[in-house]
PDB file of N, CA and C in Angstrom:
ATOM      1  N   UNK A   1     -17.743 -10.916  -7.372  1.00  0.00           N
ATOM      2  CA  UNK A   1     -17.093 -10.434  -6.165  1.00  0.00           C
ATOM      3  C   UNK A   1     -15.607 -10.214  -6.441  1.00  0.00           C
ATOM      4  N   UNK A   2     -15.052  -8.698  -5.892  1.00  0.00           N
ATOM      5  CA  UNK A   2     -13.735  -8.567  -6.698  1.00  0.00           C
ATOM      6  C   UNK A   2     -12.755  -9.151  -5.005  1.00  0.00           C
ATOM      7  N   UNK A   3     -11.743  -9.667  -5.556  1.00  0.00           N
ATOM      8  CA  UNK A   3     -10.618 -10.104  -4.139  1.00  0.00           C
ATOM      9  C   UNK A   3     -10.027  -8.641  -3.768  1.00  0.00           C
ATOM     10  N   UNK A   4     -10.063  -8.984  -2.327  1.00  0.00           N
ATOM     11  CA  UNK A   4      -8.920  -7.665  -1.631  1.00  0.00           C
ATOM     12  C   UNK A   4      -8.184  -8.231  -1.061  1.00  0.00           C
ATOM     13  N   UNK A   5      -7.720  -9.357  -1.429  1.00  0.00           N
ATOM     14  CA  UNK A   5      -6.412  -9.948  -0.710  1.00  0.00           C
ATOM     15  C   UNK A   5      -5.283 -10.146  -1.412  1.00  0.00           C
ATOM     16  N   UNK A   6      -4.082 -10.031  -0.967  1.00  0.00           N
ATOM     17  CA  UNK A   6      -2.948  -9.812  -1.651  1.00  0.00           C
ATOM     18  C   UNK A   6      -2.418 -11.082  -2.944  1.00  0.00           C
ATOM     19  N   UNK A   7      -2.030 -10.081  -3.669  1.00  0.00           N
ATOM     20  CA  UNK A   7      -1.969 -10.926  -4.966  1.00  0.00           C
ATOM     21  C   UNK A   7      -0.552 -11.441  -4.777  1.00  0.00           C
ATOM     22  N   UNK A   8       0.532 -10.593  -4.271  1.00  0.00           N
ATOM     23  CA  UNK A   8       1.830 -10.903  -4.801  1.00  0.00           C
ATOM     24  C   UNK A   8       2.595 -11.097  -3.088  1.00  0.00           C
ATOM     25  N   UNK A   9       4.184 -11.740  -3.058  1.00  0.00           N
ATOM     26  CA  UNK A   9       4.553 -11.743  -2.487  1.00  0.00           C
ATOM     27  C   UNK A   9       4.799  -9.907  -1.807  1.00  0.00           C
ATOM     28  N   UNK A  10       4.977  -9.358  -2.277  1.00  0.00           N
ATOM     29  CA  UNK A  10       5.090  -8.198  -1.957  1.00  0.00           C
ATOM     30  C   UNK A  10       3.889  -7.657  -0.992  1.00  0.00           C
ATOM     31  N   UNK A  11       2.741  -7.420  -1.234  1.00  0.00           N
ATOM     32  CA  UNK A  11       2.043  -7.614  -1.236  1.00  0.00           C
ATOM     33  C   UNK A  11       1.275  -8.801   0.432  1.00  0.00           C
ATOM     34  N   UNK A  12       1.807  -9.671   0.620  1.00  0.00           N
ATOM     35  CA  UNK A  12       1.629 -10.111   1.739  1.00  0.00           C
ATOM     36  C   UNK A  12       2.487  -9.442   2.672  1.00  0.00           C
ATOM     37  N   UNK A  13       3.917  -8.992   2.357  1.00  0.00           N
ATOM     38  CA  UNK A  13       4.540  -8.362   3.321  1.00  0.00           C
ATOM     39  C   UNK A  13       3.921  -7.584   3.623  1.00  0.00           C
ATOM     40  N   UNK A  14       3.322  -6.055   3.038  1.00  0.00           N
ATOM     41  CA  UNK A  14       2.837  -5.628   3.437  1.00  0.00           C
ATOM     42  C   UNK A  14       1.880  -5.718   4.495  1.00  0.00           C
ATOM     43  N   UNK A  15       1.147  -6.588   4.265  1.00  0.00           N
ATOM     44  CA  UNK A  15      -0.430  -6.932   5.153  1.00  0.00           C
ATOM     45  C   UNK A  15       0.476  -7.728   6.245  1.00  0.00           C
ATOM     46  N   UNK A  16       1.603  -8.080   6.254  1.00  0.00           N
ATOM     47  CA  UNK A  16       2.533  -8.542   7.808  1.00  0.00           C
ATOM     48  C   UNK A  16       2.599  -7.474   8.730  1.00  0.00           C
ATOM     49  N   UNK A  17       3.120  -6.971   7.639  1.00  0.00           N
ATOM     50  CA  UNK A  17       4.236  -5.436   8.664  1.00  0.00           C
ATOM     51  C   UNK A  17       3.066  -4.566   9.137  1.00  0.00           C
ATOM     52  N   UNK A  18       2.229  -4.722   8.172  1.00  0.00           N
ATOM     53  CA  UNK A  18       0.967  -3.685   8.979  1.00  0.00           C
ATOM     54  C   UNK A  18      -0.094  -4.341  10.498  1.00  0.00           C
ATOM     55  N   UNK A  19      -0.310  -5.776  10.032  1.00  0.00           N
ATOM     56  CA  UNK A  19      -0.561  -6.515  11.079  1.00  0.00           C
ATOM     57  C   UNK A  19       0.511  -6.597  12.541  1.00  0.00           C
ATOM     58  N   UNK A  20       1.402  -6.246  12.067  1.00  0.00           N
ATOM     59  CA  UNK A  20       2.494  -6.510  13.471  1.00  0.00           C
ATOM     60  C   UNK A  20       2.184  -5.027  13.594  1.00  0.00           C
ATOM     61  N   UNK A  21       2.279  -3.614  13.061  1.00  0.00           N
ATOM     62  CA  UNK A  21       2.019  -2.604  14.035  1.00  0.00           C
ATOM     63  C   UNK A  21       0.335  -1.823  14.170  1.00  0.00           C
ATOM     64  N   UNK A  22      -0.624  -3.392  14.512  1.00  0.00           N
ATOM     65  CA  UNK A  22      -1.533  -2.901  15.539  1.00  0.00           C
ATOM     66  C   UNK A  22      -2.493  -3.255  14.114  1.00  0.00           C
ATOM     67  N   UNK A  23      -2.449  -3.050  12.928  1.00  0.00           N
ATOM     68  CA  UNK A  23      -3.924  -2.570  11.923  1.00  0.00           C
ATOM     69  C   UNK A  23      -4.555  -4.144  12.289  1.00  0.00           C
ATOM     70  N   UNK A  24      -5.632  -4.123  12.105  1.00  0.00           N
ATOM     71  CA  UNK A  24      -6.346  -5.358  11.941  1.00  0.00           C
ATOM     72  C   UNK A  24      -7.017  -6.140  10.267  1.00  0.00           C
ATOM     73  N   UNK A  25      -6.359  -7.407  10.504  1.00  0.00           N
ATOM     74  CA  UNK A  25      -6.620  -7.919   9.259  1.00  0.00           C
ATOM     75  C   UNK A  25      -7.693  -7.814   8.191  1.00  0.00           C
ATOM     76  N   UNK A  26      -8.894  -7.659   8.911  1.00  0.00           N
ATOM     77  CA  UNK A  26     -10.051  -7.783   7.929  1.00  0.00           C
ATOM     78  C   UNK A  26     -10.260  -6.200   7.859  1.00  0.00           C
ATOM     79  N   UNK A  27      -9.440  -5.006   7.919  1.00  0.00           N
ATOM     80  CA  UNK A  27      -8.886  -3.774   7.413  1.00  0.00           C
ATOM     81  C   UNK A  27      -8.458  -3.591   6.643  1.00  0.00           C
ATOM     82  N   UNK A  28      -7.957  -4.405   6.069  1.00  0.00           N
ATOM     83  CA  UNK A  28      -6.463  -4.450   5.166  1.00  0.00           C
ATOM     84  C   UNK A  28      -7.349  -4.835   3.726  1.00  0.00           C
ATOM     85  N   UNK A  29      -6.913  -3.945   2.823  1.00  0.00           N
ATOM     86  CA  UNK A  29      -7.914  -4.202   1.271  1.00  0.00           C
ATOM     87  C   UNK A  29      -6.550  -4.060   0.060  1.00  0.00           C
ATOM     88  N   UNK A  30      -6.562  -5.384  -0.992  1.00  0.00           N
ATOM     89  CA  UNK A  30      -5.578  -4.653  -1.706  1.00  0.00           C
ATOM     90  C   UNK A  30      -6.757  -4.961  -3.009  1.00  0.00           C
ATOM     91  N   UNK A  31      -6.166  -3.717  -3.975  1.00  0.00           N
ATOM     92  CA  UNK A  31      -7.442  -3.369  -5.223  1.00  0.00           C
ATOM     93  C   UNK A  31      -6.768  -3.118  -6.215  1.00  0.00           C
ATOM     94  N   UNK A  32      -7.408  -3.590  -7.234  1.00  0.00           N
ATOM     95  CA  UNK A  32      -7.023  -2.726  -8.706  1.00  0.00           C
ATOM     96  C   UNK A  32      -7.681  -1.355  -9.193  1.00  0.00           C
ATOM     97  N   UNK A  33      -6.671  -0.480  -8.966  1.00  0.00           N
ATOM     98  CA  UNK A  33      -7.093   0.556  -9.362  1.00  0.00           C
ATOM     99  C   UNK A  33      -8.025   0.719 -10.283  1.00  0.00           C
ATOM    100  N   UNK A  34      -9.034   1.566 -10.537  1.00  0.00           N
ATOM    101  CA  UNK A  34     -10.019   1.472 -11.676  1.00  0.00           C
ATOM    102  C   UNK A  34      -9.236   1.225 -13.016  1.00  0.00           C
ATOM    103  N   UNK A  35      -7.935   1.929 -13.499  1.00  0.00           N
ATOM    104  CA  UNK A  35      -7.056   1.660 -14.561  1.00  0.00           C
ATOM    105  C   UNK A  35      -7.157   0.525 -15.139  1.00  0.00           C
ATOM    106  N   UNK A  36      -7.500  -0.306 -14.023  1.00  0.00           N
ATOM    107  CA  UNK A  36      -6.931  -1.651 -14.129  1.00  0.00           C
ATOM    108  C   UNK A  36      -5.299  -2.249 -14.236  1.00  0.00           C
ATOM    109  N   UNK A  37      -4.252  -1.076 -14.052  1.00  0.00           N
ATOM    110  CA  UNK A  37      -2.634  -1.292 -14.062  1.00  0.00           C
ATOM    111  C   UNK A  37      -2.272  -1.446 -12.475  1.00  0.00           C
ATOM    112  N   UNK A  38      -2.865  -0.558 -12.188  1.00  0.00           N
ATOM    113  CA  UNK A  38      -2.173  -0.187 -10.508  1.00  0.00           C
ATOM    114  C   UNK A  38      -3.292  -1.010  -9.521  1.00  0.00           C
ATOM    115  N   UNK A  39      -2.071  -0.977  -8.733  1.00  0.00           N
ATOM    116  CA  UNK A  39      -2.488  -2.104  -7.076  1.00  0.00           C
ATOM    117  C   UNK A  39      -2.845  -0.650  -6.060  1.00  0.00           C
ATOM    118  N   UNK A  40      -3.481  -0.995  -5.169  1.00  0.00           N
ATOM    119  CA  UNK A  40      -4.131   0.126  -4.095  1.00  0.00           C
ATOM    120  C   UNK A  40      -4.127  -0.832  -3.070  1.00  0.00           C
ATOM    121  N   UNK A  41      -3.497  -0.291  -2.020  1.00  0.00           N
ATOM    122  CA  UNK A  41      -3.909  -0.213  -0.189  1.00  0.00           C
ATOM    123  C   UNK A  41      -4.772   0.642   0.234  1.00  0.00           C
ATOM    124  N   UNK A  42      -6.150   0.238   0.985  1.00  0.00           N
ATOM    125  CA  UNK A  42      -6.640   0.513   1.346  1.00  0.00           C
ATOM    126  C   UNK A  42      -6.538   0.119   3.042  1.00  0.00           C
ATOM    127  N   UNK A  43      -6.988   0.817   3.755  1.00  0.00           N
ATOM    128  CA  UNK A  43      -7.115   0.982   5.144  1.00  0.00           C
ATOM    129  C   UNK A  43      -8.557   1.114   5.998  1.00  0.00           C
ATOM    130  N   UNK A  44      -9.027   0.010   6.506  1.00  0.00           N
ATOM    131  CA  UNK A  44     -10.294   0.317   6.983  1.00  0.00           C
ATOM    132  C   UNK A  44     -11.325   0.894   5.777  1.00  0.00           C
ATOM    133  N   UNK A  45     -11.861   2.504   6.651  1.00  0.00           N
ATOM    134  CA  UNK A  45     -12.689   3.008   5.882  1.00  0.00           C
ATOM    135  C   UNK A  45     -12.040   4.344   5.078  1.00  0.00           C
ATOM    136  N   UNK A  46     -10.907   4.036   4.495  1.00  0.00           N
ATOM    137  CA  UNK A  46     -10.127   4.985   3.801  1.00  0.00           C
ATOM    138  C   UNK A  46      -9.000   5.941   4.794  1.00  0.00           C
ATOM    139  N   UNK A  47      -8.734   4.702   5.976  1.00  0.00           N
ATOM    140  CA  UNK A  47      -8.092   5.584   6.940  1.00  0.00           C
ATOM    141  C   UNK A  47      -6.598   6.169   6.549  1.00  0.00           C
ATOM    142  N   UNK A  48      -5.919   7.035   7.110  1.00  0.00           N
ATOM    143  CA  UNK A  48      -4.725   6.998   6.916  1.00  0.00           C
ATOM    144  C   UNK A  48      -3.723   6.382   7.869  1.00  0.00           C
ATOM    145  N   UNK A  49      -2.629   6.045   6.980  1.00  0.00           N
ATOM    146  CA  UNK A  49      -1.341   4.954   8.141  1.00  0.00           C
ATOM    147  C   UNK A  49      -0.707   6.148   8.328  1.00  0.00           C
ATOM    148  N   UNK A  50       0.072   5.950   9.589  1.00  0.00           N
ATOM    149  CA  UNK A  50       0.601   6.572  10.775  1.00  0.00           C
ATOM    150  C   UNK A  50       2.559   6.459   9.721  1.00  0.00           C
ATOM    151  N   UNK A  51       2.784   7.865   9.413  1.00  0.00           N
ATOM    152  CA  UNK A  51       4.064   7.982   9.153  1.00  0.00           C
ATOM    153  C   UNK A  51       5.249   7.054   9.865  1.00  0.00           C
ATOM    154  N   UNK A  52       5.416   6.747  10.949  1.00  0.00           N
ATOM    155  CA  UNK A  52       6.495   5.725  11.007  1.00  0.00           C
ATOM    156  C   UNK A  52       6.089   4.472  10.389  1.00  0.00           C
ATOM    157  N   UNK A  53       4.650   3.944  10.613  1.00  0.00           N
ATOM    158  CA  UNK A  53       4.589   2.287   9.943  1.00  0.00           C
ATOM    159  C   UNK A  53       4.709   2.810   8.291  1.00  0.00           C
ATOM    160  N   UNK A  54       4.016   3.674   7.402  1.00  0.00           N
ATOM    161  CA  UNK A  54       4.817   3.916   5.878  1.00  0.00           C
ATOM    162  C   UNK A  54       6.419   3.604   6.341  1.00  0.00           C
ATOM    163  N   UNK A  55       7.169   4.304   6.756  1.00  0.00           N
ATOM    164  CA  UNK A  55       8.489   4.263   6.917  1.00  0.00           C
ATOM    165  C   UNK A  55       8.856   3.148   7.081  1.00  0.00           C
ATOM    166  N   UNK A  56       8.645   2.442   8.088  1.00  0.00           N
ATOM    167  CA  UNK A  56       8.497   0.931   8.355  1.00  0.00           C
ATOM    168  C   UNK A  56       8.735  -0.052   6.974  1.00  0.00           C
ATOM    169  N   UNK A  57       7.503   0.104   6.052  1.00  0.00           N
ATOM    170  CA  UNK A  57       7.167  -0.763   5.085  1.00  0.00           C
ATOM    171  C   UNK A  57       8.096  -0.294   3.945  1.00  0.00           C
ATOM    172  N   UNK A  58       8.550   0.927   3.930  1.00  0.00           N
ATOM    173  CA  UNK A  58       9.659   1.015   2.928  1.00  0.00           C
ATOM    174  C   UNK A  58      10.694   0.981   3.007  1.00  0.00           C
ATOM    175  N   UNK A  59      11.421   0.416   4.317  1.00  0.00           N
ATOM    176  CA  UNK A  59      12.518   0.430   4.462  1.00  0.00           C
ATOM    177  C   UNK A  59      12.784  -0.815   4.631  1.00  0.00           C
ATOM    178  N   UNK A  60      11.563  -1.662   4.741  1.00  0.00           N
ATOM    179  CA  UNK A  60      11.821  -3.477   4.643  1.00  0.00           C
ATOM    180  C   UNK A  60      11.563  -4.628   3.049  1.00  0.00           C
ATOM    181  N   UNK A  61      10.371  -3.133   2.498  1.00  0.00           N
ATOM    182  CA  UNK A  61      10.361  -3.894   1.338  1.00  0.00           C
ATOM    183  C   UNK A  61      10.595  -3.112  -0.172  1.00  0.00           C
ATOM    184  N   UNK A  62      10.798  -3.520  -0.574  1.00  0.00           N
ATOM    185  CA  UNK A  62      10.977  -3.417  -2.124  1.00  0.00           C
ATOM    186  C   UNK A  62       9.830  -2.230  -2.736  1.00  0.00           C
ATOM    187  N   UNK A  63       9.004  -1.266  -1.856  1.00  0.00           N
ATOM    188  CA  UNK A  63       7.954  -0.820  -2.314  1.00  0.00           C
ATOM    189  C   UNK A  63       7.843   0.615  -1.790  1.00  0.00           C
ATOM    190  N   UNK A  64       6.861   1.561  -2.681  1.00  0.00           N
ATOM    191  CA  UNK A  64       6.661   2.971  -1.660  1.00  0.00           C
ATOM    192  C   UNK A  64       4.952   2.975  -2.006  1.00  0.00           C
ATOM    193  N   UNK A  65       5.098   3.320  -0.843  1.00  0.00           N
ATOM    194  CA  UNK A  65       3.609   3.471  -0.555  1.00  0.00           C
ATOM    195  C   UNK A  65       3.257   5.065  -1.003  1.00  0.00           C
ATOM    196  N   UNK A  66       2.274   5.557  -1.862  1.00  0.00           N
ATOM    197  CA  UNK A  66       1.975   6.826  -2.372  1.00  0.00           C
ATOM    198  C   UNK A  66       0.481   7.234  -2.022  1.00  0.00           C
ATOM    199  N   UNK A  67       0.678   7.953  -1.257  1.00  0.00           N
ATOM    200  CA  UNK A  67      -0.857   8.292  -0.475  1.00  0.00           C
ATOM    201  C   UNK A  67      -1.326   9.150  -1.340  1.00  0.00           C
ATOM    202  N   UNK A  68      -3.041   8.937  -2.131  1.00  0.00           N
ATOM    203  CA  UNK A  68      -3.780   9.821  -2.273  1.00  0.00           C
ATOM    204  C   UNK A  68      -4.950  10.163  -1.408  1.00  0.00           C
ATOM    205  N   UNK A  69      -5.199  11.339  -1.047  1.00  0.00           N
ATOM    206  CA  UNK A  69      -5.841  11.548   0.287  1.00  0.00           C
ATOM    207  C   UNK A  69      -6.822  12.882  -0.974  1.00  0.00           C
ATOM    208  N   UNK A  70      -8.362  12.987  -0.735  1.00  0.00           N
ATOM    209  CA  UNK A  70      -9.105  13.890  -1.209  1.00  0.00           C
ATOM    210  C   UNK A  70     -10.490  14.102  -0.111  1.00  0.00           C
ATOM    211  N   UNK A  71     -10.861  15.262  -0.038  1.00  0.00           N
ATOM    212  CA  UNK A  71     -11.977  15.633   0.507  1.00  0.00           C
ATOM    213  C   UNK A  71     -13.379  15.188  -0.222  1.00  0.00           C
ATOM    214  N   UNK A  72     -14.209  14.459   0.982  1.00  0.00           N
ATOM    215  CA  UNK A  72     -15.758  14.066   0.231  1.00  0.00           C
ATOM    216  C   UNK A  72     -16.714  14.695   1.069  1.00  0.00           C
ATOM    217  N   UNK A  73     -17.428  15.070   0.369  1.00  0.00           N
ATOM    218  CA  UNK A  73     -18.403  16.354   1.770  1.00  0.00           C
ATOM    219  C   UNK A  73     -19.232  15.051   2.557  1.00  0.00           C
ATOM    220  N   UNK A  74     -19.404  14.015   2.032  1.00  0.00           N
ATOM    221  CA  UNK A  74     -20.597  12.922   3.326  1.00  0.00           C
ATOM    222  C   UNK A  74     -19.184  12.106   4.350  1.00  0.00           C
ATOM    223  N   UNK A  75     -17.887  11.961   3.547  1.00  0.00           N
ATOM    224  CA  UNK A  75     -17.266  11.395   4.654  1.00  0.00           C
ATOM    225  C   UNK A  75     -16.120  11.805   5.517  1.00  0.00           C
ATOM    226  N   UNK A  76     -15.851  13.048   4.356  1.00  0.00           N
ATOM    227  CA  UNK A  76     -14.654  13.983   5.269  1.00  0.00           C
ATOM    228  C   UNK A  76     -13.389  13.507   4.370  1.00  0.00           C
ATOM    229  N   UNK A  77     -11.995  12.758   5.092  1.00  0.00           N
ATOM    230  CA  UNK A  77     -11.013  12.887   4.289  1.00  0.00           C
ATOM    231  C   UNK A  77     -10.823  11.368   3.896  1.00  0.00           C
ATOM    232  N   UNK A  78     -10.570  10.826   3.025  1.00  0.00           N
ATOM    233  CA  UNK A  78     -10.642   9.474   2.054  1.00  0.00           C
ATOM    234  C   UNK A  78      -8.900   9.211   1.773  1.00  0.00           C
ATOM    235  N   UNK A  79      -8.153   8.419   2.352  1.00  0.00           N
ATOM    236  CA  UNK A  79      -7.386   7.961   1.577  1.00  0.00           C
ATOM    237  C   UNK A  79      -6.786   6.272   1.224  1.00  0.00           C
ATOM    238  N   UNK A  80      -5.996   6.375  -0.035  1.00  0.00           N
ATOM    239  CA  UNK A  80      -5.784   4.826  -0.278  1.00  0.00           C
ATOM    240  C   UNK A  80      -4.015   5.127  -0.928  1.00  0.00           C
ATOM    241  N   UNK A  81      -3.303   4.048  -0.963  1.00  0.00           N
ATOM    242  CA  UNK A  81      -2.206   4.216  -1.161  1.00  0.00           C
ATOM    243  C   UNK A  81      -2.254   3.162  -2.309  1.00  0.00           C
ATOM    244  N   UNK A  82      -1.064   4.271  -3.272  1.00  0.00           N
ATOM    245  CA  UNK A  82      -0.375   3.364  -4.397  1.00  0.00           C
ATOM    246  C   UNK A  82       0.614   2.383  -3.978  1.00  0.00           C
ATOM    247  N   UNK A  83       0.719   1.289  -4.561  1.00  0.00           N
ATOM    248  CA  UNK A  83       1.807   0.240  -4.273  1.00  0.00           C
ATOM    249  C   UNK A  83       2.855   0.064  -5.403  1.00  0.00           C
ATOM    250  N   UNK A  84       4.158   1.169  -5.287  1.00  0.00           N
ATOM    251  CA  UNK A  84       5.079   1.020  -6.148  1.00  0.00           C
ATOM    252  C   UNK A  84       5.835  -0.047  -5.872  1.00  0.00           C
ATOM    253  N   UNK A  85       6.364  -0.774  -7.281  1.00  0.00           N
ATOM    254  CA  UNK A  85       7.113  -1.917  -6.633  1.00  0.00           C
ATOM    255  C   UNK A  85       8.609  -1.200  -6.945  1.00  0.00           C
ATOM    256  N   UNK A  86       9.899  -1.412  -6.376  1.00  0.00           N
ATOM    257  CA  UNK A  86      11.038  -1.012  -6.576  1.00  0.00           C
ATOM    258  C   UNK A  86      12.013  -1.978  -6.915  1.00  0.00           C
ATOM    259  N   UNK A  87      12.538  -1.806  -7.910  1.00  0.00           N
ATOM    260  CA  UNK A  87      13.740  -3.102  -8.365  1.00  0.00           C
ATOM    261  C   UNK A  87      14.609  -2.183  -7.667  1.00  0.00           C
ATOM    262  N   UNK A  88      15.932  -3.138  -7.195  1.00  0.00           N
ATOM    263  CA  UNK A  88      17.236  -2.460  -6.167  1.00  0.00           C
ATOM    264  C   UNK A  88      18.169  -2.973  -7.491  1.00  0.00           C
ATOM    265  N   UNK A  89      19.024  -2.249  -7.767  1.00  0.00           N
ATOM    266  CA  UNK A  89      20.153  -3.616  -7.945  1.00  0.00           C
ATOM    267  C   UNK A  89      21.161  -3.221  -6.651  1.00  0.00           C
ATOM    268  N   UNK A  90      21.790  -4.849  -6.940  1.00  0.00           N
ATOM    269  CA  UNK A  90      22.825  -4.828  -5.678  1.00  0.00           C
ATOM    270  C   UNK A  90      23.627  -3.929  -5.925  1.00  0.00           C
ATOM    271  N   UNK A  91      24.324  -3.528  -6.718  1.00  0.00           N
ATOM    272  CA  UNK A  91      25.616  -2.630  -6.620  1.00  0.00           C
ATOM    273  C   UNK A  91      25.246  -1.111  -6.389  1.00  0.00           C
ATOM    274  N   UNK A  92      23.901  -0.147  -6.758  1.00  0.00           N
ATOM    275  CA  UNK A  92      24.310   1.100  -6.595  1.00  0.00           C
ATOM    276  C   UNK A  92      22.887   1.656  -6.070  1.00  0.00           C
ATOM    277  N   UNK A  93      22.297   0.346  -5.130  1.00  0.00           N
ATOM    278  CA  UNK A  93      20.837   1.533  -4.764  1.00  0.00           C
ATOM    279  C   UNK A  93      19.472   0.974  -5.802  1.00  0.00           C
ATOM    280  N   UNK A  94      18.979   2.134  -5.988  1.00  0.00           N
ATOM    281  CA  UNK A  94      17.442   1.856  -6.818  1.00  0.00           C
ATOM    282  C   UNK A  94      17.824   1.864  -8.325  1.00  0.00           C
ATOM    283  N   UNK A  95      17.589   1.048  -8.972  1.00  0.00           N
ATOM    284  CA  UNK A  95      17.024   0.785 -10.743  1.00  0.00           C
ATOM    285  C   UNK A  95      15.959   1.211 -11.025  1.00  0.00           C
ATOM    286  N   UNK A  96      14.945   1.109 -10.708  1.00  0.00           N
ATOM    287  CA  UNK A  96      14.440   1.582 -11.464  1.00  0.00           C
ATOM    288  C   UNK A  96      12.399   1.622 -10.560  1.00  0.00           C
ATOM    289  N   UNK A  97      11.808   1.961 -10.752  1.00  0.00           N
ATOM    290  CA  UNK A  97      10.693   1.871 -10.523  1.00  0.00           C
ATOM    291  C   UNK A  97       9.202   1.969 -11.033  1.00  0.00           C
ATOM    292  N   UNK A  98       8.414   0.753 -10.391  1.00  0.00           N
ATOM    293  CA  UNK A  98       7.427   0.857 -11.636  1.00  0.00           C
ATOM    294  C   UNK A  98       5.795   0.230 -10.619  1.00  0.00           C
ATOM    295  N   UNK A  99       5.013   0.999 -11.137  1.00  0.00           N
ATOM    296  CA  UNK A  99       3.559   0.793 -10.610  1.00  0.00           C
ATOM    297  C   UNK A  99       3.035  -0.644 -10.132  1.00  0.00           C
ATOM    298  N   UNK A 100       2.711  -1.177  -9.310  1.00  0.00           N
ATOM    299  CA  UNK A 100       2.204  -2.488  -9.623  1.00  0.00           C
ATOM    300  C   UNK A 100       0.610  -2.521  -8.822  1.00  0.00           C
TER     301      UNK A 100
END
């Protein structure tokens, strides 16, 4: 049985900030990409999040959410989001960024 619950501090924020605007917990899926490198948000049944809560979650945490969204002819439109993590440094903004 693979876990869909958050591995990292990051990672729980997320599943906060989404719980405070309305999603419901046992919705909330975090995955290893087939790669096996990359982390995935999932939503329900591949739903999509509502442009202000993305906005929301990147402007509180350390992360960007990267929607891949594709057409499946039995379910219609499918999407799951990448979970970039973002190093800040203090003095000038973003350093650097990297998959997690």
């Amino acid at each position: 049985m693979r876990t869909t619950q958050p591995i990292n501090f990051i990672e729980d924020k997320i599943k906060l900030l989404l719980c405070l605007n309305g999603y419901q917990q046992k919705d909330i899926e975090f995955k290893n990409h087939m790669n096996g490198d990359e982390r995935i948000l999932r939503i329900g049944y591949w739903r999509m999040l509502d442009n202000d809560v993305i906005c929301n979650i990147q402007e509180n945490i350390n992360a960007v959410l990267k929607p891949i969204t594709f057409w499946e002819d039995d379910c219609g439109w499918l999407t799951w989001y990448f979970i970039n993590i973002v190093e800040k440094e203090k003095s000038n903004g973003i350093k650097s960024t990297s998959r997690s």
